[in-house]
Protein backbone atom coordinates (compact mmCIF):
# COMPACT_ATOMS: atom_id res chain seq x y z
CA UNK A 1 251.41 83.83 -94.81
CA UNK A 2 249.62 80.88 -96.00
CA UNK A 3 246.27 80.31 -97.79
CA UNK A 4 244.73 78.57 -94.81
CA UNK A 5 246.18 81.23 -92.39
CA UNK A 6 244.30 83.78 -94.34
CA UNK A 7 240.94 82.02 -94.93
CA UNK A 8 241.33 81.97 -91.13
CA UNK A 9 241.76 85.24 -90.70
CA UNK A 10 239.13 86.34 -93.01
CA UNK A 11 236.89 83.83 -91.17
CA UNK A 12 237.34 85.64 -88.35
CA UNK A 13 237.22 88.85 -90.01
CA UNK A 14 233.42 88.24 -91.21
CA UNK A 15 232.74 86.78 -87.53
CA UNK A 16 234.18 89.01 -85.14
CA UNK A 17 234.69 92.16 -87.55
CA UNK A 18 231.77 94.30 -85.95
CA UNK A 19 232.50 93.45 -82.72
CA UNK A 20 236.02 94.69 -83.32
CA UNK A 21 234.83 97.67 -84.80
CA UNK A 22 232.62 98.50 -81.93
CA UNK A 23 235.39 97.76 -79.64
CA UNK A 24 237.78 99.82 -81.36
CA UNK A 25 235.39 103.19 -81.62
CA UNK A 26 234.40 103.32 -77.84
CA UNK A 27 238.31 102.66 -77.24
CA UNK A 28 239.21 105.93 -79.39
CA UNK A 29 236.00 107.58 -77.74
CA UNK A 30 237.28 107.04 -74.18
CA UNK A 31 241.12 108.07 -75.68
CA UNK A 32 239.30 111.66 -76.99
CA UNK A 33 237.63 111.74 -73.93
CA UNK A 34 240.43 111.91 -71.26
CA UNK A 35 242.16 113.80 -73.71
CA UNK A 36 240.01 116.78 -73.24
CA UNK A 37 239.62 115.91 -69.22
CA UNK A 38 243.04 115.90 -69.02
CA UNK A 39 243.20 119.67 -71.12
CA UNK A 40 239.94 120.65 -68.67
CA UNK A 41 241.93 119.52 -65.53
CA UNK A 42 245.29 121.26 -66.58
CA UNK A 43 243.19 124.66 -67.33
CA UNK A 44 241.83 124.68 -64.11
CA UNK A 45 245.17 123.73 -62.62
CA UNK A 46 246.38 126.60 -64.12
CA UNK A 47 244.09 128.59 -63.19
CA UNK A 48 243.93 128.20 -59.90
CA UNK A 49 248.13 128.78 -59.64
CA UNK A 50 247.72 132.11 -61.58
CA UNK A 51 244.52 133.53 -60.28
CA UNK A 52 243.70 132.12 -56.93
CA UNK A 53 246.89 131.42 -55.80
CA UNK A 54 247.72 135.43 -55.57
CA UNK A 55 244.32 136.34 -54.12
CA UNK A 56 244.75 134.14 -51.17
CA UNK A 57 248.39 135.12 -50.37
CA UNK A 58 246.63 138.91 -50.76
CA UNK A 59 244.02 137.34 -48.04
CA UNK A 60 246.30 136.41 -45.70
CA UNK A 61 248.13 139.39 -45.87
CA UNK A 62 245.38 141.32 -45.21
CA UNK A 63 243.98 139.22 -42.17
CA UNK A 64 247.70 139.84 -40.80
CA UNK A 65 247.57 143.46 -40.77
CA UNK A 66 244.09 143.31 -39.39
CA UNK A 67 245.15 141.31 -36.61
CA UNK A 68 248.05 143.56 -35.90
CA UNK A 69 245.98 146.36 -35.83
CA UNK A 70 242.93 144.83 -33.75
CA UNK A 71 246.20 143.94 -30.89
CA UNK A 72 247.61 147.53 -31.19
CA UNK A 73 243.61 148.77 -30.74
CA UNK A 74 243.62 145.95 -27.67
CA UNK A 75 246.42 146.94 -26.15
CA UNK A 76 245.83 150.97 -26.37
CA UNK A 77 241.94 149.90 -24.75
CA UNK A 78 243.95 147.93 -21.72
CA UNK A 79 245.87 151.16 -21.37
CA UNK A 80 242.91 153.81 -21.14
């Protein structure tokens, strides 16, 4: 690297140096940001295979054997 090439580059440095600065931080604050959406997301994910997941196969169990049992009560109704 030359002289010139760095007077250039701390010309542009002292110019745009803020600007870059400002640039980078909301960057890194979006990166943090979806990091913890992304952890937030996968929780919930997670949640909803290990908690909800079980309760509605339970459900529709359930809602079977009522359905068997309201055509066993329909059918024994028909008969009397």
């Amino acid at each position: 690297m030359d002289s010139s090439t760095l007077a250039d580059l701390v010309l542009l440095l002292r110019q745009y140096g803020p600007l870059i600065l400002v640039v980078a931080f909301f960057l890194w604050q979006g990166w943090v940001r979806e990091g913890r959406l992304n952890k937030r997301i996968t929780d919930l994910e997670d949640e909803q295979r290990n908690v909800l997941m079980p309760l509605v196969e339970r459900c529709a169990d359930v809602i079977a054997q009522n359905t068997m049992m309201m055509e066993r009560l329909e059918k024994a109704l028909d008969r009397n």
